[in-house]
N, C-alpha and C. Protein backbone atom coordinates (compact mmCIF):
# COMPACT_ATOMS: atom_id res chain seq x y z
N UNK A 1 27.49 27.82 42.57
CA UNK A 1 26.07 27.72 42.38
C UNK A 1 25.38 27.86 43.73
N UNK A 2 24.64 28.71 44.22
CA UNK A 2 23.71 28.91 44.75
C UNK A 2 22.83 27.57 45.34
N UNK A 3 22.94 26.92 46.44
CA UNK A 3 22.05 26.07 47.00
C UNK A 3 20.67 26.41 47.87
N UNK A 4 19.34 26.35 47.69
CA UNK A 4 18.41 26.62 47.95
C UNK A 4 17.91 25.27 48.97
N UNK A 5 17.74 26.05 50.44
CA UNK A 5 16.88 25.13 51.16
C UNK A 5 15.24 24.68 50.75
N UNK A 6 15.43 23.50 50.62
CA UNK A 6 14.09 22.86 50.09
C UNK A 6 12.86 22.09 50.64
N UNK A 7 11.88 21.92 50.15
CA UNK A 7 11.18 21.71 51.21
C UNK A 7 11.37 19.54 51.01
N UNK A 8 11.21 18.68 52.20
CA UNK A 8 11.32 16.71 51.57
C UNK A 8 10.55 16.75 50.35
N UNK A 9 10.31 15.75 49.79
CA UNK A 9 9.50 15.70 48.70
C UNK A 9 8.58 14.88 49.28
N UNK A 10 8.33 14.46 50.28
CA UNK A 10 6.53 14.19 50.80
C UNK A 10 6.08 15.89 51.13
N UNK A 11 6.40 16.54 50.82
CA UNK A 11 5.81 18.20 51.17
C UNK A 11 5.25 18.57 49.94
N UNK A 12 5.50 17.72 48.49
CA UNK A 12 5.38 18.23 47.44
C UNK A 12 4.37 17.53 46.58
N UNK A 13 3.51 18.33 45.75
CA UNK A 13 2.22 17.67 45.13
C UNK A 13 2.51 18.09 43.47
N UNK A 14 2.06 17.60 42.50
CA UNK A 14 2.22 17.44 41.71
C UNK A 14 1.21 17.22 40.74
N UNK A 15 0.87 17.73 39.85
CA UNK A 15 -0.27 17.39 38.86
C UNK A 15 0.01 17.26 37.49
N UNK A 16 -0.09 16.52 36.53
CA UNK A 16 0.50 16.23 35.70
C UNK A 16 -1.12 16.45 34.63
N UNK A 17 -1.04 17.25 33.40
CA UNK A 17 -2.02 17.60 32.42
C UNK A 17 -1.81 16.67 31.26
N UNK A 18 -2.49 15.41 31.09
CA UNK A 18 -2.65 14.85 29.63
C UNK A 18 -4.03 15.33 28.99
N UNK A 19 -3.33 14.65 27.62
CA UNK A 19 -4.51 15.26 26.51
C UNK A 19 -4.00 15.07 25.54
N UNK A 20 -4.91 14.85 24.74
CA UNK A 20 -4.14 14.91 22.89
C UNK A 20 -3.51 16.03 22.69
N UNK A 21 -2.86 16.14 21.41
CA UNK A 21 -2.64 17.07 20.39
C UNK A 21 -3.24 18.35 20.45
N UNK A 22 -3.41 19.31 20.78
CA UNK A 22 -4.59 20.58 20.52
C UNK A 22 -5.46 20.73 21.85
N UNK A 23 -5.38 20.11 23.19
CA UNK A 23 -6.04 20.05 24.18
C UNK A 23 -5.84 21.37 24.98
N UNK A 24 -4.69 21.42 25.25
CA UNK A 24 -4.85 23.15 25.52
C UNK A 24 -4.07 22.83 26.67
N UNK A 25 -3.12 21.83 26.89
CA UNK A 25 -2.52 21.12 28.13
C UNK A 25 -1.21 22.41 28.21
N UNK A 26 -0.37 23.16 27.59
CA UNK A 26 0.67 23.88 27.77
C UNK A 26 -0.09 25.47 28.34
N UNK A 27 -1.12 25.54 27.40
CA UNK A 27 -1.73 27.03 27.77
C UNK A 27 -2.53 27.10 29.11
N UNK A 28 -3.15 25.87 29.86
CA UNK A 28 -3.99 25.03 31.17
C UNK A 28 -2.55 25.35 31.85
N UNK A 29 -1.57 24.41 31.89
CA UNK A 29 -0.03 24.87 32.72
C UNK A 29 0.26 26.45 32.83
N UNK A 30 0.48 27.23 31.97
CA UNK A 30 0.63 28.79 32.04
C UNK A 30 -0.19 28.54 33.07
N UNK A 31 -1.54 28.91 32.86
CA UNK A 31 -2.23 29.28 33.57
C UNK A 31 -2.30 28.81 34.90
N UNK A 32 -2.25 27.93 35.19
CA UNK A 32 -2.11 26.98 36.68
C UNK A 32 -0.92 27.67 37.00
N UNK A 33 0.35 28.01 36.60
CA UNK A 33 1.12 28.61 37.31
C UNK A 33 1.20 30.10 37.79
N UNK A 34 0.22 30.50 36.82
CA UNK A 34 0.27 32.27 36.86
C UNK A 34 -0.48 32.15 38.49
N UNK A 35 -1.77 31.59 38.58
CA UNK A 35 -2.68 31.59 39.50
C UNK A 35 -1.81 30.92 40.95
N UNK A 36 -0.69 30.30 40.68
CA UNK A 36 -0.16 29.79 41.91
C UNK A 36 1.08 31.15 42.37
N UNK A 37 1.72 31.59 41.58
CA UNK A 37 2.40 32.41 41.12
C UNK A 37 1.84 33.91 42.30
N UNK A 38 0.52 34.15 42.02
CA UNK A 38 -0.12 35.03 42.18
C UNK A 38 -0.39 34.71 43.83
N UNK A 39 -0.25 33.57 44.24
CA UNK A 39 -0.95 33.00 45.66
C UNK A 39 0.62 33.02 46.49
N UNK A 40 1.60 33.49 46.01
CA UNK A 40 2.98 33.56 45.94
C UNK A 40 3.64 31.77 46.60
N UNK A 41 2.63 30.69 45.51
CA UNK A 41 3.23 29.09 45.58
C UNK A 41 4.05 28.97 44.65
N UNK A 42 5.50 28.66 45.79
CA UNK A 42 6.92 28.03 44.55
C UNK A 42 6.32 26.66 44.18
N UNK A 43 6.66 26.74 42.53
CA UNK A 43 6.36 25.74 41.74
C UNK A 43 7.15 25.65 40.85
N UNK A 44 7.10 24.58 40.09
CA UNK A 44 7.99 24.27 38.69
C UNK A 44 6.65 23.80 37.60
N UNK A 45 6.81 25.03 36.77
CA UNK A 45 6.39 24.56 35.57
C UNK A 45 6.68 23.89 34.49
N UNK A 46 6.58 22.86 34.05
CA UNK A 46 7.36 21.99 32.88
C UNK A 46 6.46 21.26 32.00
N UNK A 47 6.83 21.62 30.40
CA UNK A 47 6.51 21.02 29.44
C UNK A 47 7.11 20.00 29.16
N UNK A 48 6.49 18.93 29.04
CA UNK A 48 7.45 17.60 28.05
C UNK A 48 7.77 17.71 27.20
N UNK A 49 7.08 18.45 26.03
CA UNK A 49 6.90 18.34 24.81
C UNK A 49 8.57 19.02 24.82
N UNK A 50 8.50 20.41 25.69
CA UNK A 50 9.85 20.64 25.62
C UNK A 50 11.02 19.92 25.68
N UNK A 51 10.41 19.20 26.71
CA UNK A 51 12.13 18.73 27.23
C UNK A 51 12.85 17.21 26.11
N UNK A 52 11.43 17.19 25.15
CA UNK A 52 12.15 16.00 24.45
C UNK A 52 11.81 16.12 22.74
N UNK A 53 12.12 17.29 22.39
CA UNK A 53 11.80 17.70 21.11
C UNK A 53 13.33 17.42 20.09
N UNK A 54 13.64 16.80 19.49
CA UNK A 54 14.78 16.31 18.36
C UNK A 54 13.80 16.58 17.11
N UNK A 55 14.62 17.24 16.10
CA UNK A 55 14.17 16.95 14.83
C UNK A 55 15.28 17.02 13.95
N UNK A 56 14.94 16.21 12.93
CA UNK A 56 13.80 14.63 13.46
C UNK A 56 14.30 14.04 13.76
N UNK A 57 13.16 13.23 14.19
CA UNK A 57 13.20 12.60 15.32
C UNK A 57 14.27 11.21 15.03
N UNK A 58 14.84 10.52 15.91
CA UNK A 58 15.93 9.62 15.38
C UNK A 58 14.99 8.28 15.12
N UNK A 59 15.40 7.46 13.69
CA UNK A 59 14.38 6.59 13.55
C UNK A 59 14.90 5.32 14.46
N UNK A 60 13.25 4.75 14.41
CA UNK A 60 13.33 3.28 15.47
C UNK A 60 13.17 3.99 16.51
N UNK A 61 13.40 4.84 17.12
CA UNK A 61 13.89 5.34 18.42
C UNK A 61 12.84 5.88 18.97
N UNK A 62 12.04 6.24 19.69
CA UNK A 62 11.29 7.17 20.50
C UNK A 62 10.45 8.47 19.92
N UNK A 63 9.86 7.79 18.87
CA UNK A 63 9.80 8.76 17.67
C UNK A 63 9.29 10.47 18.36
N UNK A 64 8.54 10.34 19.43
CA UNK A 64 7.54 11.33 20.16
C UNK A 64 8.54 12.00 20.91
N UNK A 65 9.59 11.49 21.29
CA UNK A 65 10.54 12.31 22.35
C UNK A 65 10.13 11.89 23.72
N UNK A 66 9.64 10.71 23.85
CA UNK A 66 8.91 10.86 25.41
C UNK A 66 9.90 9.97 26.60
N UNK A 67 10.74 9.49 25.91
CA UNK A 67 11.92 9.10 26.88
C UNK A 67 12.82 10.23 26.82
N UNK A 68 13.13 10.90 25.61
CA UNK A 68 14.20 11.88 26.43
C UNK A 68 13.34 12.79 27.06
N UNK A 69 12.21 13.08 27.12
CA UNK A 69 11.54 14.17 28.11
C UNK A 69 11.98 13.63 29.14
N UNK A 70 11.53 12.25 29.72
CA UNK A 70 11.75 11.71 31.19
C UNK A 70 12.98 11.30 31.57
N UNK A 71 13.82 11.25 30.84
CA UNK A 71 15.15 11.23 31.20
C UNK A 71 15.67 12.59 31.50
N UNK A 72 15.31 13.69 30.55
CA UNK A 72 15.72 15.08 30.63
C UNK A 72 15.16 15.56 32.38
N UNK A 73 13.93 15.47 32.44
CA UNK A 73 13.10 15.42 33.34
C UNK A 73 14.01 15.16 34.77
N UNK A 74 13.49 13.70 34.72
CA UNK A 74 15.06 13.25 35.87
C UNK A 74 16.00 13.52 36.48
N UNK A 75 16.67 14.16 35.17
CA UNK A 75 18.02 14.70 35.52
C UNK A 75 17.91 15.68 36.25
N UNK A 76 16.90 17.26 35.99
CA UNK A 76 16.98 18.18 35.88
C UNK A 76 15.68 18.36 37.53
N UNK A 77 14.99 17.65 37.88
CA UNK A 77 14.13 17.58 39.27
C UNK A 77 15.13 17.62 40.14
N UNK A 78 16.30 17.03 41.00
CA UNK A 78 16.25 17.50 41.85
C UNK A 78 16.71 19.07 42.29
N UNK A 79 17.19 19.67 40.84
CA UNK A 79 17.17 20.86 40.73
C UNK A 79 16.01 21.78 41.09
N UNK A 80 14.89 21.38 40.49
CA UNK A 80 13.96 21.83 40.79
C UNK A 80 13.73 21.68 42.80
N UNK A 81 13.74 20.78 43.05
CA UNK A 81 13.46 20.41 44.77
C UNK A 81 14.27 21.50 45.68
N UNK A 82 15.92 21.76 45.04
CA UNK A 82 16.70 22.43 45.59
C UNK A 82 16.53 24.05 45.79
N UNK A 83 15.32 24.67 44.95
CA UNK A 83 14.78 25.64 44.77
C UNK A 83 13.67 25.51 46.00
N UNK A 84 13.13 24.62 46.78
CA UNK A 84 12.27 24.69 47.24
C UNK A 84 10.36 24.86 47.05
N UNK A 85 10.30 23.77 46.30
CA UNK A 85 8.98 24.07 45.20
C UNK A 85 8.24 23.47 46.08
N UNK A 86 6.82 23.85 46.00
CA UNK A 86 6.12 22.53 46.60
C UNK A 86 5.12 22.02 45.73
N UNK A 87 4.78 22.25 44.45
CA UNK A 87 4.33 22.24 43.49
C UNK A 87 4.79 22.22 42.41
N UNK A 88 4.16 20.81 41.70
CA UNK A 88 4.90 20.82 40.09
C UNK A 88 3.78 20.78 38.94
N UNK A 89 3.46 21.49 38.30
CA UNK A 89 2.27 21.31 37.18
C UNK A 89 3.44 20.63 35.65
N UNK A 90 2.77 20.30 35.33
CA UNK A 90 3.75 18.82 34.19
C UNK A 90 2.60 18.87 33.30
N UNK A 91 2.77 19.78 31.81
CA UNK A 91 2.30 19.30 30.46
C UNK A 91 2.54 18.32 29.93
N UNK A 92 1.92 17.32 29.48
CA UNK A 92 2.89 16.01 28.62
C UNK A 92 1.55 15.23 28.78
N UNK A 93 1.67 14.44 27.04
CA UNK A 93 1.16 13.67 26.84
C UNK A 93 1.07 12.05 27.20
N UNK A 94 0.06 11.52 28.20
CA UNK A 94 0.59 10.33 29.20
C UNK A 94 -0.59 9.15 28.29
N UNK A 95 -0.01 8.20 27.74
CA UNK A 95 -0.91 7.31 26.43
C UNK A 95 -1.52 6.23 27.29
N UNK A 96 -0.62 6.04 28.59
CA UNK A 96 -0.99 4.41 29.52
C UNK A 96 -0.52 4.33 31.30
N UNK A 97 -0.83 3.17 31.55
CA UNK A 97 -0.36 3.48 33.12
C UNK A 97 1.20 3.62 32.59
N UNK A 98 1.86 2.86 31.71
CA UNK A 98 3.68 2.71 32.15
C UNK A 98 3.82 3.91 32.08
N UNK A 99 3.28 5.11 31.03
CA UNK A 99 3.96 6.24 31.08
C UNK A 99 3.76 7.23 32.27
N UNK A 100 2.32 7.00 32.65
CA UNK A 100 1.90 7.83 34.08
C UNK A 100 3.39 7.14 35.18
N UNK A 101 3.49 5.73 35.21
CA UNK A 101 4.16 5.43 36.41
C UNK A 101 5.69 6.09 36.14
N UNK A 102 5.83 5.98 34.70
CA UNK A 102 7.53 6.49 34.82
C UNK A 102 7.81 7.89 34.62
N UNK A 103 6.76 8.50 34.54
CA UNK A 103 6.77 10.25 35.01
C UNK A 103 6.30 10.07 36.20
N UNK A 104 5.70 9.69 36.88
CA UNK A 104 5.92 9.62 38.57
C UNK A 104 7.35 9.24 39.04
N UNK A 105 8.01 8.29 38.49
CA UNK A 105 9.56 7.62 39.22
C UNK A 105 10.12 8.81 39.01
N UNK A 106 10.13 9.54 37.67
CA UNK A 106 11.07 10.83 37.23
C UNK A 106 10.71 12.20 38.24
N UNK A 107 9.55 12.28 38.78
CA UNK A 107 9.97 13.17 40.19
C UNK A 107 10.25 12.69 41.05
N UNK A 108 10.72 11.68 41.31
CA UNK A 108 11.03 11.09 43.02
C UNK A 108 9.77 10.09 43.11
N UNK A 109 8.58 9.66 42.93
CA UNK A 109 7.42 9.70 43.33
C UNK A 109 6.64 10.53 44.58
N UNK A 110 7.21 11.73 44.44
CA UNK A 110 6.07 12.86 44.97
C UNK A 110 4.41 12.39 44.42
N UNK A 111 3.45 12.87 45.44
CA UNK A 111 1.93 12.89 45.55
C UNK A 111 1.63 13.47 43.85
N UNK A 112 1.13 13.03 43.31
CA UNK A 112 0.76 12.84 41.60
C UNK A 112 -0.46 12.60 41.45
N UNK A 113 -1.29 13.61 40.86
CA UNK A 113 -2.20 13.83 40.07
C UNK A 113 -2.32 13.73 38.59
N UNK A 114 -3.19 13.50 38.19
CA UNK A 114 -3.33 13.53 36.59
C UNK A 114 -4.63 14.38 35.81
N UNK A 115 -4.43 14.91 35.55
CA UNK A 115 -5.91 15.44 35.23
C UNK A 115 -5.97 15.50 33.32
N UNK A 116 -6.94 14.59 33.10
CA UNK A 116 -7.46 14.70 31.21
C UNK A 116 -7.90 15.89 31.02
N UNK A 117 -7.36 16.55 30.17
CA UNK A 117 -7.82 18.07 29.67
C UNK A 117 -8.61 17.70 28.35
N UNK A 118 -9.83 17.77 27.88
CA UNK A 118 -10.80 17.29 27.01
C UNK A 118 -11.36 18.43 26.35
N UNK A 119 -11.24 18.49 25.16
CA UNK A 119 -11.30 19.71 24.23
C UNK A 119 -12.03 18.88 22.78
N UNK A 120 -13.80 19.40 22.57
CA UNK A 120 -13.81 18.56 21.30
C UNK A 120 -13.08 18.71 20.33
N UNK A 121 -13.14 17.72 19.64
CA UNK A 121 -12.64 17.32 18.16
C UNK A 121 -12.11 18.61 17.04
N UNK A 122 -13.46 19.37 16.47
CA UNK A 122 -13.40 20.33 16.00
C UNK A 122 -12.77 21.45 16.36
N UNK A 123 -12.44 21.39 17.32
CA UNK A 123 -11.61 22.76 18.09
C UNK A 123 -10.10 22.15 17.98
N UNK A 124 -9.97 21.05 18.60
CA UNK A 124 -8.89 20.35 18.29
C UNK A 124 -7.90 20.77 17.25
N UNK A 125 -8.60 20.39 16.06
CA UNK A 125 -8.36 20.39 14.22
C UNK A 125 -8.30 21.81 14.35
N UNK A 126 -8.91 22.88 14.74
CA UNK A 126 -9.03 24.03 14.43
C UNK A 126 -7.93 24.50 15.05
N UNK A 127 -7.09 24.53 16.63
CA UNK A 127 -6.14 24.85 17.32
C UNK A 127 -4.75 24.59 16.14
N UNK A 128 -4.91 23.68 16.19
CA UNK A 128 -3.65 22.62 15.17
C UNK A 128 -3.03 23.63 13.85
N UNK A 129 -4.61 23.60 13.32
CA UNK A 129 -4.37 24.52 12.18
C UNK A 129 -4.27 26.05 11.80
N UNK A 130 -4.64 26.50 13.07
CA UNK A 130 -4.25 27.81 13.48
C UNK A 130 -2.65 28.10 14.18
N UNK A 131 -1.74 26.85 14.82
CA UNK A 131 -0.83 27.39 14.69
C UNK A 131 0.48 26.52 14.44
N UNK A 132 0.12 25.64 13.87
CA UNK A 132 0.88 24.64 13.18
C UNK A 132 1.02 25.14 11.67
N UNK A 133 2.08 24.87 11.08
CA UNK A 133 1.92 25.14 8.99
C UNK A 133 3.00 23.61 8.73
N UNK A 134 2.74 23.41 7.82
CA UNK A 134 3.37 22.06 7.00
C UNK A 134 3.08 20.96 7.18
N UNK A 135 4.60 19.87 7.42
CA UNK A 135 4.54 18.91 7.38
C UNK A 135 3.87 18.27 9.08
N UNK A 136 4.36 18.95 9.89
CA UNK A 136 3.83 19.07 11.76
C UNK A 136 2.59 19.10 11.80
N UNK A 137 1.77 19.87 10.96
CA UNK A 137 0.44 20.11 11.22
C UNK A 137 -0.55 19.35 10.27
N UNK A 138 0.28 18.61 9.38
CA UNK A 138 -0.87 17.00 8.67
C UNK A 138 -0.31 16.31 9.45
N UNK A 139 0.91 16.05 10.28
CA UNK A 139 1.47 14.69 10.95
C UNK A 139 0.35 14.98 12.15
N UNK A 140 0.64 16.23 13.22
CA UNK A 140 -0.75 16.51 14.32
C UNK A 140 -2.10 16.05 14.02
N UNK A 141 -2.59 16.65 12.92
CA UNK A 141 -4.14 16.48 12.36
C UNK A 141 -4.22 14.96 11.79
N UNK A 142 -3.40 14.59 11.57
CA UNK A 142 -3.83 13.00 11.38
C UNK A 142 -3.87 12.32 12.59
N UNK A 143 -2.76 12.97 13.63
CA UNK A 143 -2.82 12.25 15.15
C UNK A 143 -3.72 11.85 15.99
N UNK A 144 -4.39 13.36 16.18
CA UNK A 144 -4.86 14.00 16.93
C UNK A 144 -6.32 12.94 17.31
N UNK A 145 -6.99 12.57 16.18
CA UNK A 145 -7.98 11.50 17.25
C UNK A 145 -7.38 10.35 17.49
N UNK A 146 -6.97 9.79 17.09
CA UNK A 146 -5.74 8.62 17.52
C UNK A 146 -5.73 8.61 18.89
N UNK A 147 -4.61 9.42 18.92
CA UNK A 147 -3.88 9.91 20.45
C UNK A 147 -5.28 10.51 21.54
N UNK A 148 -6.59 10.65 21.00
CA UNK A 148 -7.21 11.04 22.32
C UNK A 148 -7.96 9.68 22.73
N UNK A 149 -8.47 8.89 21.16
CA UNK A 149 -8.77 7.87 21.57
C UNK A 149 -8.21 6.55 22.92
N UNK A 150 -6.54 6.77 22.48
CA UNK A 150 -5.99 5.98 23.15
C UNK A 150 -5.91 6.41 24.92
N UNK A 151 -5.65 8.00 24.95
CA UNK A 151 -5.62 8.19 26.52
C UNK A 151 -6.84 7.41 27.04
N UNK A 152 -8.12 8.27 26.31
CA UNK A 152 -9.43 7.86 26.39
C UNK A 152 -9.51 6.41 26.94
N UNK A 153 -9.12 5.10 26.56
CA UNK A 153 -8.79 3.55 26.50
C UNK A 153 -8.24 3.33 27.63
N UNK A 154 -7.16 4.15 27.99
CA UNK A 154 -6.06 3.94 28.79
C UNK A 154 -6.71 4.45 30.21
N UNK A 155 -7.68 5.02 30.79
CA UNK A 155 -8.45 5.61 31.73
C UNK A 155 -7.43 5.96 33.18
N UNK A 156 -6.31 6.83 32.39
CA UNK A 156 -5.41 6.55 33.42
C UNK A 156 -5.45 7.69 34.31
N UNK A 157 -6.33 8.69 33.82
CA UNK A 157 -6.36 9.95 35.17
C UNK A 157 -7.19 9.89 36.20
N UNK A 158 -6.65 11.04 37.06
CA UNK A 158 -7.83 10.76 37.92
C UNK A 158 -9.34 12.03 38.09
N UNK A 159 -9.10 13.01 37.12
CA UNK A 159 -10.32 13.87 36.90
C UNK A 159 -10.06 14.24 35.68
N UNK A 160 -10.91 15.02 35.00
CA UNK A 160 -11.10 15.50 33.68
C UNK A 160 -11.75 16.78 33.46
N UNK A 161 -11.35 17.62 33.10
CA UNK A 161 -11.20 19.01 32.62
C UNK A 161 -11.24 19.35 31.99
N UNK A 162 -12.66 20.20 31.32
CA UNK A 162 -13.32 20.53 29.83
C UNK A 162 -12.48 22.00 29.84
N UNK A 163 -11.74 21.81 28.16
CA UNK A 163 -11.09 23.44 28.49
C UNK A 163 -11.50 23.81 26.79
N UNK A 164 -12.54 24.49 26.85
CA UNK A 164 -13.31 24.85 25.55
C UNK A 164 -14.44 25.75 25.60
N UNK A 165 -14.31 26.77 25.63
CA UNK A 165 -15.41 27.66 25.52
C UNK A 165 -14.64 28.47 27.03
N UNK A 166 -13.83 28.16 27.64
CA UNK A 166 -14.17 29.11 29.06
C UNK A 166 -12.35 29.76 28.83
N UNK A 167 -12.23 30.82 29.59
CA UNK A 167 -11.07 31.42 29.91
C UNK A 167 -9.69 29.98 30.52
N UNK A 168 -8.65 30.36 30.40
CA UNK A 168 -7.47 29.21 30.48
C UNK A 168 -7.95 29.36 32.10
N UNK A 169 -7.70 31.03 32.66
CA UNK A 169 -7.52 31.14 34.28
C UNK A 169 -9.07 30.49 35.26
N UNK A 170 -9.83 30.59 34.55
CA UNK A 170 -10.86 30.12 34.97
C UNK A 170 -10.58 28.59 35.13
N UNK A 171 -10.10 27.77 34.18
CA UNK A 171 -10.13 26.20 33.60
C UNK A 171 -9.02 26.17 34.88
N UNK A 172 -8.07 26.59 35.12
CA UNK A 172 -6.91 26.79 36.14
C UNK A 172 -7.45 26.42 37.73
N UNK A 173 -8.20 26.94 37.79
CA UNK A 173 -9.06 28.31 39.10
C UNK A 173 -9.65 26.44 39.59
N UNK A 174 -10.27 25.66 38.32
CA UNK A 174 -11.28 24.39 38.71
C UNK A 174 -10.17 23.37 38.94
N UNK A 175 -9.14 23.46 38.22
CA UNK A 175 -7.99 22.17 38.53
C UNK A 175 -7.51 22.40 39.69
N UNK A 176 -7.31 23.82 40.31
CA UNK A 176 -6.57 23.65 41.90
C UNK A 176 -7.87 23.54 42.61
N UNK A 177 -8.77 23.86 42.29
CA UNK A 177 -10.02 23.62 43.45
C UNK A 177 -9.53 22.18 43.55
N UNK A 178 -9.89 21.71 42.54
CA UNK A 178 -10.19 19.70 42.55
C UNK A 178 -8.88 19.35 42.97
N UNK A 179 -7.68 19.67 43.06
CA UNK A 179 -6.66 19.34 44.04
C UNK A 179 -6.64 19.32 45.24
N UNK A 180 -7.27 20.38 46.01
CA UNK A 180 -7.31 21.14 47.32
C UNK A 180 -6.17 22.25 47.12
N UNK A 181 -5.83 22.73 46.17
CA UNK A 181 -4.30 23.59 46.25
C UNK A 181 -5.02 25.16 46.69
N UNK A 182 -6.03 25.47 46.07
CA UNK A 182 -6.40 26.63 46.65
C UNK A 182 -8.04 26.00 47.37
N UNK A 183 -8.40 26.98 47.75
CA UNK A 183 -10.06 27.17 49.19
C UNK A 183 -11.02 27.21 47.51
N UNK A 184 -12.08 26.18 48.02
CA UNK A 184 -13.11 26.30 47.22
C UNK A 184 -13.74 27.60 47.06
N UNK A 185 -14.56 27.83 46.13
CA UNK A 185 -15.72 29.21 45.72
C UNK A 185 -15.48 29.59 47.08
């Protein structure tokens, strides 16, 4: 296997996208990476949703997958470091501080951002049902204000990011401004 000189992990920043159900947090990641991608910044792009999807899900257990994301997670970072990244954009749904703090422990605690991706209601329901079918997409659509309510409660980010009505790369373009990752306007 191939070992890649890397950069410490105080070199490395990190932003992590919560949001309900339908927020637009995986298609916001594309995009944040294409635009870093393009600035030629090594990064790691990662979905949670990916890394902890069982179906179904085992009962009693973690019904959401959000411990094996961060365990999967875990495992699989310092891989990522060994590549030399200095940037990590992280889809995943974060409900409270414990979950913000233990997706911070699961990169090392590298410099961590959070940013709420906020998408009304109706668009929400409408995303869901445009590409969800069955039993996933009444379990989502029943979720879906639930789960924004609670981030909402939980006030655990530290900016917020309307991604509704405008282009993903544009919505992208305002999350690295508000980082410092790229030069303002």
């Amino acid at each position: 296997m191939r070992r890649y000189g890397g950069p410490m992990q105080n070199d490395i920043a990190a932003v992590a996208l919560t949001g309900t159900i339908g927020a637009g947090k995986t298609t916001l990641a594309e995009a944040i990476s294409e635009e870093l991608h393009e600035r030629s910044q090594r990064h790691a792009l990662i979905d949670l949703d990916w890394l902890g999807q069982v179906y179904p899900a085992p009962e009693g257990h973690d019904p959401f997958g959000y411990e094996l994301a961060l365990q999967n997670l875990e495992a699989i970072w310092p891989s990522f470091l060994a590549t030399g990244i200095h940037r990590a954009v992280i889809a995943g749904t974060l409900l409270n501080q414990d979950q913000r703090d233990r997706l911070h422990a699961a990169i090392g605690g590298v410099a961590m951002a959070v940013a709420l991706v906020k998408t009304p209601q109706a668009a929400l329901e409408d995303r869901i049902r445009r590409r969800n079918s069955g039993p996933l997409r009444d379990d989502f659509l029943a979720r879906t204000a639930h789960v924004a309510r609670e981030i909402d409660a939980a006030n655990i980010h530290d900016f917020t990011v309307p991604n509704h009505g405008r282009a993903p790369r544009e919505v992208a373009r305002e999350v690295l401004r508000t980082l410092n990752w790229i030069p303002p306007k």
